[in-house]
PDB file of N, CA and C in Angstrom:
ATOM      1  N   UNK A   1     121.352  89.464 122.936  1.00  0.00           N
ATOM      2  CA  UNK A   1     120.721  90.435 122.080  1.00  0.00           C
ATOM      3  C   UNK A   1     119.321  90.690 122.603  1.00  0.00           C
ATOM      4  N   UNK A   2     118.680  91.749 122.534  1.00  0.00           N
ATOM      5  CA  UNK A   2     117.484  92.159 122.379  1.00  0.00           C
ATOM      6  C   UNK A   2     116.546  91.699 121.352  1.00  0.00           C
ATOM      7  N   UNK A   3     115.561  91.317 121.474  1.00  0.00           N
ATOM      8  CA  UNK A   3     114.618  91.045 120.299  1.00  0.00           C
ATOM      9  C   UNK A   3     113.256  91.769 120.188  1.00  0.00           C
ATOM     10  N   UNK A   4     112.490  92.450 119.766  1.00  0.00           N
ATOM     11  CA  UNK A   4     111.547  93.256 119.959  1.00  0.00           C
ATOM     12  C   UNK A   4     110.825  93.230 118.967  1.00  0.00           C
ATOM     13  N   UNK A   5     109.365  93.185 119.122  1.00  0.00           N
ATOM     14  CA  UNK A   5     108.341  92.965 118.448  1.00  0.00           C
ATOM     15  C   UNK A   5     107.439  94.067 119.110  1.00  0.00           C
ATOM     16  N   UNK A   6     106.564  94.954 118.257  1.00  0.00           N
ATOM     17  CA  UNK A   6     105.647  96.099 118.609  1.00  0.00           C
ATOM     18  C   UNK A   6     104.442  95.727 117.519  1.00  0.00           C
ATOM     19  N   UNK A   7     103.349  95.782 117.931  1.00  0.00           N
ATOM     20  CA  UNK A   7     102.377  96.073 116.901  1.00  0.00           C
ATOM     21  C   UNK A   7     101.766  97.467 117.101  1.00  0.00           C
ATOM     22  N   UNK A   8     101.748  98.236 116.266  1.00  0.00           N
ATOM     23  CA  UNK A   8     101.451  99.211 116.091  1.00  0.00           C
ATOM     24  C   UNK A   8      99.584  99.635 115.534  1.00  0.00           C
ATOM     25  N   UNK A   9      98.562  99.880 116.482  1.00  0.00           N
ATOM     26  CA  UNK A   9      97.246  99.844 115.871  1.00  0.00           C
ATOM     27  C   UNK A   9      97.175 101.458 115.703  1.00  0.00           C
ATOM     28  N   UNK A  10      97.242 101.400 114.227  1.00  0.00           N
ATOM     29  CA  UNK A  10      97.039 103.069 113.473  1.00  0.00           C
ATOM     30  C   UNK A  10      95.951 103.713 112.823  1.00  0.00           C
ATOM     31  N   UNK A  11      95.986 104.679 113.644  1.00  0.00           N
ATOM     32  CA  UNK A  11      94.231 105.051 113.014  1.00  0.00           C
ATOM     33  C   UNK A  11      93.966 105.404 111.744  1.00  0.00           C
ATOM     34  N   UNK A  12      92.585 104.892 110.810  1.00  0.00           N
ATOM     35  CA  UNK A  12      92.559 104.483 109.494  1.00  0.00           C
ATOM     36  C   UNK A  12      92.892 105.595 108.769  1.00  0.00           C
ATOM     37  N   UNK A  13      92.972 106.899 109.402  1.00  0.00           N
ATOM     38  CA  UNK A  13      93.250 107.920 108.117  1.00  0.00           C
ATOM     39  C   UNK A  13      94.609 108.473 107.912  1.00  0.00           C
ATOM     40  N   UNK A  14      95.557 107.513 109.375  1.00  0.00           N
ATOM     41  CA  UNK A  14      97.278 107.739 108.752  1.00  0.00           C
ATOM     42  C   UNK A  14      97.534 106.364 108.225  1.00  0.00           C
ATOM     43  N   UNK A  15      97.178 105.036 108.407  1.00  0.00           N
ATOM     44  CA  UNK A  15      97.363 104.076 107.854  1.00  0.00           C
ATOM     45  C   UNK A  15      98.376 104.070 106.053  1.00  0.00           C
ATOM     46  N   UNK A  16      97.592 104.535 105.234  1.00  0.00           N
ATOM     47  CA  UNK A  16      98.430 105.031 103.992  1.00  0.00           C
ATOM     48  C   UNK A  16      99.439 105.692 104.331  1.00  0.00           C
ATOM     49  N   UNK A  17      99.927 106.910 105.237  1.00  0.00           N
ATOM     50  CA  UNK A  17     100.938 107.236 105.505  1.00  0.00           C
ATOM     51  C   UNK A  17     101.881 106.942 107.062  1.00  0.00           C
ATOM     52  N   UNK A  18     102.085 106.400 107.330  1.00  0.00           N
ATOM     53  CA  UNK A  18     102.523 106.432 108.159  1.00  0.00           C
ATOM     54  C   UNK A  18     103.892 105.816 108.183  1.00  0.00           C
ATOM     55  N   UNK A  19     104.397 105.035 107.498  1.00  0.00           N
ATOM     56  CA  UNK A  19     106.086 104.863 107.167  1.00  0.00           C
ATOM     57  C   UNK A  19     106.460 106.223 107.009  1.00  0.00           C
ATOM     58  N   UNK A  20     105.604 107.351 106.255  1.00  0.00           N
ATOM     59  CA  UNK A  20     106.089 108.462 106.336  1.00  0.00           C
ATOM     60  C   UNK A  20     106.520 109.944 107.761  1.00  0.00           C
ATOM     61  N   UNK A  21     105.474 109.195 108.363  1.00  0.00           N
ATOM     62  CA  UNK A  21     105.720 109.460 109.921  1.00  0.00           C
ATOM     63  C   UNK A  21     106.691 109.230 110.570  1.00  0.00           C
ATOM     64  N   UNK A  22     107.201 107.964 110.497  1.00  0.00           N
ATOM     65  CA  UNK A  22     108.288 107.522 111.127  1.00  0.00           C
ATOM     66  C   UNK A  22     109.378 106.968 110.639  1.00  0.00           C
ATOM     67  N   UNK A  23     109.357 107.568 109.367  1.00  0.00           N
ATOM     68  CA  UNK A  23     110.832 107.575 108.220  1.00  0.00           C
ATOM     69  C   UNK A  23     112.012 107.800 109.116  1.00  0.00           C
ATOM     70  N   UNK A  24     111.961 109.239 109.542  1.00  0.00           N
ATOM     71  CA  UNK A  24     113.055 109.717 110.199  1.00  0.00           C
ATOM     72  C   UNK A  24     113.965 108.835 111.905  1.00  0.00           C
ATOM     73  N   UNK A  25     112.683 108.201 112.325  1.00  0.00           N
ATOM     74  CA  UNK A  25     112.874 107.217 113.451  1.00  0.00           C
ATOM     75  C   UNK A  25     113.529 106.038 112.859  1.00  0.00           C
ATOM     76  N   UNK A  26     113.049 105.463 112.053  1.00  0.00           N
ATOM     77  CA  UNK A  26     113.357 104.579 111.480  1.00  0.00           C
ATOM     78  C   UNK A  26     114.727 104.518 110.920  1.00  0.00           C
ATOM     79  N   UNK A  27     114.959 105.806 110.269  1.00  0.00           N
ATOM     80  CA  UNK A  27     116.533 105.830 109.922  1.00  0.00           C
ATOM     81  C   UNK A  27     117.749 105.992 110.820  1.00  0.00           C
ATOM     82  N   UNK A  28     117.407 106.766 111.862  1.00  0.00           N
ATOM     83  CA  UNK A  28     118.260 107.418 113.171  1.00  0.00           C
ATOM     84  C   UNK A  28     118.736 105.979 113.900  1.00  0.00           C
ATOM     85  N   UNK A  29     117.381 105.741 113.816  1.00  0.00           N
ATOM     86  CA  UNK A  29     117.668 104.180 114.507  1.00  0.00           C
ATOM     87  C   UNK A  29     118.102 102.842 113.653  1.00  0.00           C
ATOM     88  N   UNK A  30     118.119 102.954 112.733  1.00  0.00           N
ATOM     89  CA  UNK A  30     119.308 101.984 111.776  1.00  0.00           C
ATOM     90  C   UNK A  30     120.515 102.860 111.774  1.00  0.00           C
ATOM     91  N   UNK A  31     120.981 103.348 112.213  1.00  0.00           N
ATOM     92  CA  UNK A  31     122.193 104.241 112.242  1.00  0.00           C
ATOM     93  C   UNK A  31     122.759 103.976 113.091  1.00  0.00           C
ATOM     94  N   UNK A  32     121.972 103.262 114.501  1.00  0.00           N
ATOM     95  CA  UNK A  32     122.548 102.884 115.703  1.00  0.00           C
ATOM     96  C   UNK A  32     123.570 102.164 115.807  1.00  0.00           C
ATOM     97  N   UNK A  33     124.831 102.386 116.365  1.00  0.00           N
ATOM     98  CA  UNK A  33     126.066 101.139 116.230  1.00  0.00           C
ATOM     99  C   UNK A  33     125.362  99.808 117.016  1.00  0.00           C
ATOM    100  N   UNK A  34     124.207  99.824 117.714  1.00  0.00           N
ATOM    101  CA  UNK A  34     124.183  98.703 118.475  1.00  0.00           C
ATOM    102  C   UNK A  34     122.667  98.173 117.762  1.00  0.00           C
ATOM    103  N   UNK A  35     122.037  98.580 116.705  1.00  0.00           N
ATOM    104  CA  UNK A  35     120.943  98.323 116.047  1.00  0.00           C
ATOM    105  C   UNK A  35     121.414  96.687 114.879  1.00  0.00           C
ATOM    106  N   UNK A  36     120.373  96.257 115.243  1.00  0.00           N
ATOM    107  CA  UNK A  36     121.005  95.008 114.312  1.00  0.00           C
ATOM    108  C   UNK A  36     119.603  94.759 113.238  1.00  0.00           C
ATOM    109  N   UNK A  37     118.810  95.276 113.276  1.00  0.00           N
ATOM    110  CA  UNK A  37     118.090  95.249 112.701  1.00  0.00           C
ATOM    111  C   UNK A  37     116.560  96.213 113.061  1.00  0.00           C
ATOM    112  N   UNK A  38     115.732  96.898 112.307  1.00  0.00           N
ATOM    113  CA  UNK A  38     114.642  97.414 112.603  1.00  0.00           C
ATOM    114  C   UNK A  38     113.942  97.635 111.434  1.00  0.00           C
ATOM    115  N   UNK A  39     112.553  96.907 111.332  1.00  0.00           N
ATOM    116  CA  UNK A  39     111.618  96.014 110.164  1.00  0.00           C
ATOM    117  C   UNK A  39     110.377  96.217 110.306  1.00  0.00           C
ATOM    118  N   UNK A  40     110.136  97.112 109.742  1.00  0.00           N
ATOM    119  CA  UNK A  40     108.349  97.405 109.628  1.00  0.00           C
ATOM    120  C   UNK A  40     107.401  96.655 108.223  1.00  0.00           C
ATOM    121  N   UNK A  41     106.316  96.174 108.929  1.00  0.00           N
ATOM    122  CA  UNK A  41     105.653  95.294 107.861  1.00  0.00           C
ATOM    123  C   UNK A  41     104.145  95.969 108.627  1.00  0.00           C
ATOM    124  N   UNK A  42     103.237  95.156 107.430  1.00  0.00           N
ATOM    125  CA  UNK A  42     101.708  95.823 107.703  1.00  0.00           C
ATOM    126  C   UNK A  42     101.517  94.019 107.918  1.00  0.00           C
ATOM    127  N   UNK A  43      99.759  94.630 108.757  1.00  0.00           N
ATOM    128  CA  UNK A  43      99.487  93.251 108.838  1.00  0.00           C
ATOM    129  C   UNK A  43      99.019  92.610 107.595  1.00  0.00           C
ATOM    130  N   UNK A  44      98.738  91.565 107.377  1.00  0.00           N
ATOM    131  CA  UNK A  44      97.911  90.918 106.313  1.00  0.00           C
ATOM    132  C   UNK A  44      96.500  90.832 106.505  1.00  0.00           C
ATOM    133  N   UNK A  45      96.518  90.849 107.849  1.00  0.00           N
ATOM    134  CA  UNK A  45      94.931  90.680 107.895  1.00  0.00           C
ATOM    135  C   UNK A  45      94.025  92.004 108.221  1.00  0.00           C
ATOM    136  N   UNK A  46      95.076  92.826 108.840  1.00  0.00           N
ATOM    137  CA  UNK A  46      94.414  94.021 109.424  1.00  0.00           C
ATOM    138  C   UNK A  46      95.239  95.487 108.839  1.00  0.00           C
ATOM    139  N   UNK A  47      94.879  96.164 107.883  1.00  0.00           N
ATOM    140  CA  UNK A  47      95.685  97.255 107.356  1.00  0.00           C
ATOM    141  C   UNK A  47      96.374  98.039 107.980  1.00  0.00           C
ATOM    142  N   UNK A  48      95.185  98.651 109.333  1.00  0.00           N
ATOM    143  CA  UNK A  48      96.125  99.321 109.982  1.00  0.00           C
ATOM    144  C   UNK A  48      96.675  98.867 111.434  1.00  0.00           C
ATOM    145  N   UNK A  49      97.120  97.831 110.754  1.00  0.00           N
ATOM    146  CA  UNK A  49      98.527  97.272 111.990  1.00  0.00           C
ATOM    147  C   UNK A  49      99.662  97.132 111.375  1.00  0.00           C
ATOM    148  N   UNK A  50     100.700  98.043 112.062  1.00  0.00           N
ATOM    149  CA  UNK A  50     102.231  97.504 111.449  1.00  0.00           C
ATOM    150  C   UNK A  50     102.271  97.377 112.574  1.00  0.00           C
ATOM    151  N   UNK A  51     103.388  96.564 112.337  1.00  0.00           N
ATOM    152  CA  UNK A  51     104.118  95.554 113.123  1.00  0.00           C
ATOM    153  C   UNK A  51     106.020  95.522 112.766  1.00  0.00           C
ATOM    154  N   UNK A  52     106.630  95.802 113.881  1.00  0.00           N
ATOM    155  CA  UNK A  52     108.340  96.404 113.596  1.00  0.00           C
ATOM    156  C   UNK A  52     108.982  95.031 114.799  1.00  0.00           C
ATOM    157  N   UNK A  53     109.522  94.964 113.827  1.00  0.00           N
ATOM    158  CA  UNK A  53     110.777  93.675 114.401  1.00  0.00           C
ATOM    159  C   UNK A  53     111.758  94.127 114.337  1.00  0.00           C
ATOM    160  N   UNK A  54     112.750  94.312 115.525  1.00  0.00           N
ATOM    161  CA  UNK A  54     113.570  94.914 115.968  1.00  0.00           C
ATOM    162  C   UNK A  54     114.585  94.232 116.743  1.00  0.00           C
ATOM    163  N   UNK A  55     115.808  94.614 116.787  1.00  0.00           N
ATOM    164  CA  UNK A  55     116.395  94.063 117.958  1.00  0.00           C
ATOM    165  C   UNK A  55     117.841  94.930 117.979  1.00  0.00           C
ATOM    166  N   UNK A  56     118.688  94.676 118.642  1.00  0.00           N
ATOM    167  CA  UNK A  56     119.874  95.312 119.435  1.00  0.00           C
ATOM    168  C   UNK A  56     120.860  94.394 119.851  1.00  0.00           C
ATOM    169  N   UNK A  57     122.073  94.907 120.048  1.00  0.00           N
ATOM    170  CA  UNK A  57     123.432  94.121 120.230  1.00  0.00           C
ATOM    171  C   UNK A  57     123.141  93.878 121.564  1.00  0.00           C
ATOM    172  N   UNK A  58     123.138  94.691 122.658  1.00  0.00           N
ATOM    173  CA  UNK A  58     123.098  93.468 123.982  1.00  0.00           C
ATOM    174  C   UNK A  58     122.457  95.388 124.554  1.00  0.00           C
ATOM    175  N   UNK A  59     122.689  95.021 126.261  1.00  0.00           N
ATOM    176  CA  UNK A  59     122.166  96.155 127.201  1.00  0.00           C
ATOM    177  C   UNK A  59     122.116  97.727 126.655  1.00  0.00           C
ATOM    178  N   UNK A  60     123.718  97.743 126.628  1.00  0.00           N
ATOM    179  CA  UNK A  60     123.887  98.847 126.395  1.00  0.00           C
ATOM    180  C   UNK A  60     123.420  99.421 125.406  1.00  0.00           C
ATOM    181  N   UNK A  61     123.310  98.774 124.159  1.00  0.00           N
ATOM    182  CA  UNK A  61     122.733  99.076 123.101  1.00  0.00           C
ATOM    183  C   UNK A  61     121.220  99.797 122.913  1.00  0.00           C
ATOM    184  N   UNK A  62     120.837  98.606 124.062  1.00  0.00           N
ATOM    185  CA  UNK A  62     118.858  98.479 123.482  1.00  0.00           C
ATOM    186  C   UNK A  62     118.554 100.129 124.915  1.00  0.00           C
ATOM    187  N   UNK A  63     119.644 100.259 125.639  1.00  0.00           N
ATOM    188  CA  UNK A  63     119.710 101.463 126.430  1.00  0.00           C
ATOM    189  C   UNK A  63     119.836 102.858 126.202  1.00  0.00           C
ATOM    190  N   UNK A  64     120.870 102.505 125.302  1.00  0.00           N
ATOM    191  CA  UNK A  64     121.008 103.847 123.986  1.00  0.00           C
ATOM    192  C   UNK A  64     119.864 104.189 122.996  1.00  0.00           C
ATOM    193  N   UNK A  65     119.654 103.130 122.787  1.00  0.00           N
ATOM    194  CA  UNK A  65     118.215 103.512 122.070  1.00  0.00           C
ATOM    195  C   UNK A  65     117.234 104.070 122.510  1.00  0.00           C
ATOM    196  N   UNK A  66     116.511 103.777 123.539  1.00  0.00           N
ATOM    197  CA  UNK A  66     115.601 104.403 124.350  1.00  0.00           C
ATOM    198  C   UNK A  66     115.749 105.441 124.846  1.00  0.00           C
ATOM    199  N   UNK A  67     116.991 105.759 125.099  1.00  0.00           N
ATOM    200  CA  UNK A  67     117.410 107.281 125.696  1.00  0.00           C
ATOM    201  C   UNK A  67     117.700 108.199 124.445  1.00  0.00           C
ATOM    202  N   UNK A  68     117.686 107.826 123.580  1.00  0.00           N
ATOM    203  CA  UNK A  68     118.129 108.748 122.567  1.00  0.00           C
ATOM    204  C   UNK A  68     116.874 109.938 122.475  1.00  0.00           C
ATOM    205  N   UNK A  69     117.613 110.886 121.666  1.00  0.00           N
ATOM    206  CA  UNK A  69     116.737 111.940 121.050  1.00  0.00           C
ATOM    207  C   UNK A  69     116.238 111.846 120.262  1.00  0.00           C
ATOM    208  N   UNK A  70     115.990 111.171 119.119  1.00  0.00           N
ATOM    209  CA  UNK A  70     115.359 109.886 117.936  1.00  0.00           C
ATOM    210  C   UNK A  70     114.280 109.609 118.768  1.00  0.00           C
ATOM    211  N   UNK A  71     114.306 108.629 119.379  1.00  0.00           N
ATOM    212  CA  UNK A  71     113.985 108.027 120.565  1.00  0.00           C
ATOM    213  C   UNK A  71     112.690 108.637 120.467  1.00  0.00           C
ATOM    214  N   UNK A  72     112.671 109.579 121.799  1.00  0.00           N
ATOM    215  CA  UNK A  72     111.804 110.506 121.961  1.00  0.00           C
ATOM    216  C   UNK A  72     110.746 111.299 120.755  1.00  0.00           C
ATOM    217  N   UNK A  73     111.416 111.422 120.004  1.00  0.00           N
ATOM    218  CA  UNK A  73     111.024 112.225 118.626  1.00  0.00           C
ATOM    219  C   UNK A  73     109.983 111.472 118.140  1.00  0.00           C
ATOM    220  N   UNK A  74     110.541 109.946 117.492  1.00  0.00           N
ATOM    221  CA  UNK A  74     109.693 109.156 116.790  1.00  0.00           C
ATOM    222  C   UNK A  74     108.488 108.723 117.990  1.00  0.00           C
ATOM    223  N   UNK A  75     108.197 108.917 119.488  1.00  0.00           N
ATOM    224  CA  UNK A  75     107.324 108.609 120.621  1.00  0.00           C
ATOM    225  C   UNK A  75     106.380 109.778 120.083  1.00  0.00           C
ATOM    226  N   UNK A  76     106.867 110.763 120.284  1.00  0.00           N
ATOM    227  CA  UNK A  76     105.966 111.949 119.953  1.00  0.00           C
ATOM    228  C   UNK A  76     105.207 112.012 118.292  1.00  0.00           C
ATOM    229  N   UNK A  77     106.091 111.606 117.639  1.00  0.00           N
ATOM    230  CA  UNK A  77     105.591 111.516 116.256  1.00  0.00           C
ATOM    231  C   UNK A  77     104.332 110.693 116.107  1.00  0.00           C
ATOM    232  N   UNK A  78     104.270 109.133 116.600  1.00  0.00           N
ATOM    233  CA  UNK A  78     103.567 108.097 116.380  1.00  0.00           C
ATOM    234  C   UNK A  78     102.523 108.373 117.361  1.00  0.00           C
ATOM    235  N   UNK A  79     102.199 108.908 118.460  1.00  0.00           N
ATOM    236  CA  UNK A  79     101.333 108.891 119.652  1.00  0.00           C
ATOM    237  C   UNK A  79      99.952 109.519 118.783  1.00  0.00           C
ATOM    238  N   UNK A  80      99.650 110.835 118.041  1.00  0.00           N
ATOM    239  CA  UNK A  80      98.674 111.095 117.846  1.00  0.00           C
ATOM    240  C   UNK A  80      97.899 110.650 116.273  1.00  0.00           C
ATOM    241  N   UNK A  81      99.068 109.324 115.811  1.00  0.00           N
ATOM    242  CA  UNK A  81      98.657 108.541 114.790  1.00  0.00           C
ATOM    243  C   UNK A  81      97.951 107.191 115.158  1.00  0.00           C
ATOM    244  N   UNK A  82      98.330 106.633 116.441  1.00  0.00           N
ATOM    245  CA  UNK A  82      97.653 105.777 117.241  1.00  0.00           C
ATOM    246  C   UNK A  82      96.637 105.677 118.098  1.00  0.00           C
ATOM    247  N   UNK A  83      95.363 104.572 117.562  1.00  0.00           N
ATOM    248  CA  UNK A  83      94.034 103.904 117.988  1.00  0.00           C
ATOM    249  C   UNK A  83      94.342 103.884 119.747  1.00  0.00           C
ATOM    250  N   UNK A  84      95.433 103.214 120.304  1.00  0.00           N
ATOM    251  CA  UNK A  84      96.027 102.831 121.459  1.00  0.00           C
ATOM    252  C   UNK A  84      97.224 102.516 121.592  1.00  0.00           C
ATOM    253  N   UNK A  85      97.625 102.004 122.726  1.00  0.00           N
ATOM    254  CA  UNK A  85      98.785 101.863 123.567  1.00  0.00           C
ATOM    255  C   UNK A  85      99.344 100.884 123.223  1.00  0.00           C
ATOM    256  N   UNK A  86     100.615 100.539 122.077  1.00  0.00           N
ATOM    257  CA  UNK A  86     101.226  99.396 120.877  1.00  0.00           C
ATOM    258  C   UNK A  86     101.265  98.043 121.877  1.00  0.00           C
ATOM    259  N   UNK A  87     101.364  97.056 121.256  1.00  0.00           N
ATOM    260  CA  UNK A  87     101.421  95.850 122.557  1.00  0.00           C
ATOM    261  C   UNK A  87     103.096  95.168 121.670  1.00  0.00           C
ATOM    262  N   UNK A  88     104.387  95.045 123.063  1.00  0.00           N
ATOM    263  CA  UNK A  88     105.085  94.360 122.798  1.00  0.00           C
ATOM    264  C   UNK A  88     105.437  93.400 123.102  1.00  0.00           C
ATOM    265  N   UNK A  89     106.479  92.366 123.279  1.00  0.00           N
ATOM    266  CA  UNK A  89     107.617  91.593 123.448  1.00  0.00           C
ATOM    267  C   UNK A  89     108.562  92.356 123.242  1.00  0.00           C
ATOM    268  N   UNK A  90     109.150  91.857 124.268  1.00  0.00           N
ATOM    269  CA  UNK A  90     110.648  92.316 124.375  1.00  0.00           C
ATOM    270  C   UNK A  90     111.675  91.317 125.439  1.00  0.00           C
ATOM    271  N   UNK A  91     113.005  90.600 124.659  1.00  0.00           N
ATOM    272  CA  UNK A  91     113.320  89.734 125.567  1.00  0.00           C
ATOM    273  C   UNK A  91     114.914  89.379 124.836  1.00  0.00           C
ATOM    274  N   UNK A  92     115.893  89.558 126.102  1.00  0.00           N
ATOM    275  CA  UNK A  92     116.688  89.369 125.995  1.00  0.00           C
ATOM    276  C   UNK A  92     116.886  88.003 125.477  1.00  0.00           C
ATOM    277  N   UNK A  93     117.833  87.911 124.411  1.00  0.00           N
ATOM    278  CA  UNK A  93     117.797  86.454 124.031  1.00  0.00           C
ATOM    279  C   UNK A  93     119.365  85.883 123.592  1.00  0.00           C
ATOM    280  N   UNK A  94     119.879  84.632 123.402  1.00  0.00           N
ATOM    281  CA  UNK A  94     121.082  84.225 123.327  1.00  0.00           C
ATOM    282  C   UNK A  94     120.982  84.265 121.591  1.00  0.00           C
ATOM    283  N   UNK A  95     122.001  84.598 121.203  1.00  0.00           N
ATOM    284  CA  UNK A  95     122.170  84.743 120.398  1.00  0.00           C
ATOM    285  C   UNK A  95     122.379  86.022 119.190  1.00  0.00           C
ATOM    286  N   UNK A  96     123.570  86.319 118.179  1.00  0.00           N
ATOM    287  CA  UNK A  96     123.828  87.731 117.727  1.00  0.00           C
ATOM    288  C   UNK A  96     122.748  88.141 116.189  1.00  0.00           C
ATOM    289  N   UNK A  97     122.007  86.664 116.187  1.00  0.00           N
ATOM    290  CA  UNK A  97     121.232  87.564 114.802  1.00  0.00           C
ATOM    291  C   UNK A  97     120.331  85.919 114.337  1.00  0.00           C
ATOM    292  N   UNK A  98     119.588  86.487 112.975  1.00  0.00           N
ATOM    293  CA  UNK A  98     118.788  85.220 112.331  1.00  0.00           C
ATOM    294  C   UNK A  98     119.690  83.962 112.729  1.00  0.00           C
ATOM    295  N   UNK A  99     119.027  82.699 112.691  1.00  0.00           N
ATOM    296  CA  UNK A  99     119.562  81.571 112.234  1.00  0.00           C
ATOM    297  C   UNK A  99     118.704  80.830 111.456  1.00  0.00           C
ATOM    298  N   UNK A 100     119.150  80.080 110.475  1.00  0.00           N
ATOM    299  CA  UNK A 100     118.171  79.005 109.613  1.00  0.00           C
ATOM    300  C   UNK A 100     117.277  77.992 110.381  1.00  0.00           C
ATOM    301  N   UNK A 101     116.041  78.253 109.715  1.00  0.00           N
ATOM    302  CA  UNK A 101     114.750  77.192 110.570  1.00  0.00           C
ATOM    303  C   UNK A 101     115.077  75.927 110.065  1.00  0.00           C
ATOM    304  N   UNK A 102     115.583  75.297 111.098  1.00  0.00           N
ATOM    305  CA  UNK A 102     115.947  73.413 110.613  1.00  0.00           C
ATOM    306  C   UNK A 102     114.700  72.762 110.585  1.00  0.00           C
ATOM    307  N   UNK A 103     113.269  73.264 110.671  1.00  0.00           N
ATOM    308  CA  UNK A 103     112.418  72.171 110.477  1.00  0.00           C
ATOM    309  C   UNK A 103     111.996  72.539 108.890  1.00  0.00           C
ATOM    310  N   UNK A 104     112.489  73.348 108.324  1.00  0.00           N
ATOM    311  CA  UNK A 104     112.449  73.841 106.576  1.00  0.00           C
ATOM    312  C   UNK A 104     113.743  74.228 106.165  1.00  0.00           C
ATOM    313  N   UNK A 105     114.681  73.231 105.787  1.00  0.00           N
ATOM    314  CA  UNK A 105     115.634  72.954 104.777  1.00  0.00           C
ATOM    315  C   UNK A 105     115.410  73.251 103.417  1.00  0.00           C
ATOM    316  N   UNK A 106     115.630  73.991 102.736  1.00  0.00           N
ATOM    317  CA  UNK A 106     115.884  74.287 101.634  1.00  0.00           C
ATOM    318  C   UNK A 106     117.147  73.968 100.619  1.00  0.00           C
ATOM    319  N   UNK A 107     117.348  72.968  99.772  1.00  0.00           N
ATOM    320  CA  UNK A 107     118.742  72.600  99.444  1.00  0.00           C
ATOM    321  C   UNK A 107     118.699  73.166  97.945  1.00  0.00           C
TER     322      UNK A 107
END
């Protein structure tokens, strides 16, 4: 699977809106057959940082995504809402989704 982490630094006067910016990205791309998840949160410490946790079924998937017309759309959408250039991770990883943190058991 793909795993992907973006922080997003948004300039303070789309900050309040900007899920609204990228509603439509956001949905196209949960629509994806190879999307396994895509999760936007704000920072806690810094307002205008969201931050999207993401990931994909394997190559082909996280390939389709990027090439899409979505894709492109939500690039163009977010570029003139952004301070700078988002910083990611991105890394193929073993495994098809969450697993439980064994150093916090919950019974």
């Amino acid at each position: 699977m793909y795993f992907i982490v973006v922080k997003y630094q948004v300039k303070p006067e789309f900050a309040a809106t900007f899920m609204e910016h990228v509603a439509e990205f956001t949905r196209a791309t949960r629509a994806e057959e190879g999307n396994l998840w895509f999760d936007w949160s704000v920072s806690v410490e810094n307002p205008n940082e969201y931050v999207l946790v993401e990931a994909f079924r394997d190559d082909d998937a996280a390939a389709a995504h990027v090439n899409s017309d979505h894709f492109a759309a939500g690039i163009d959408a977010m570029r003139p809402l952004l301070v700078s250039t988002p910083d990611i991770v991105s890394r193929k990883v073993d495994g098809e989704g969450w697993d439980k943190m064994g150093e916090l058991v919950i019974d």
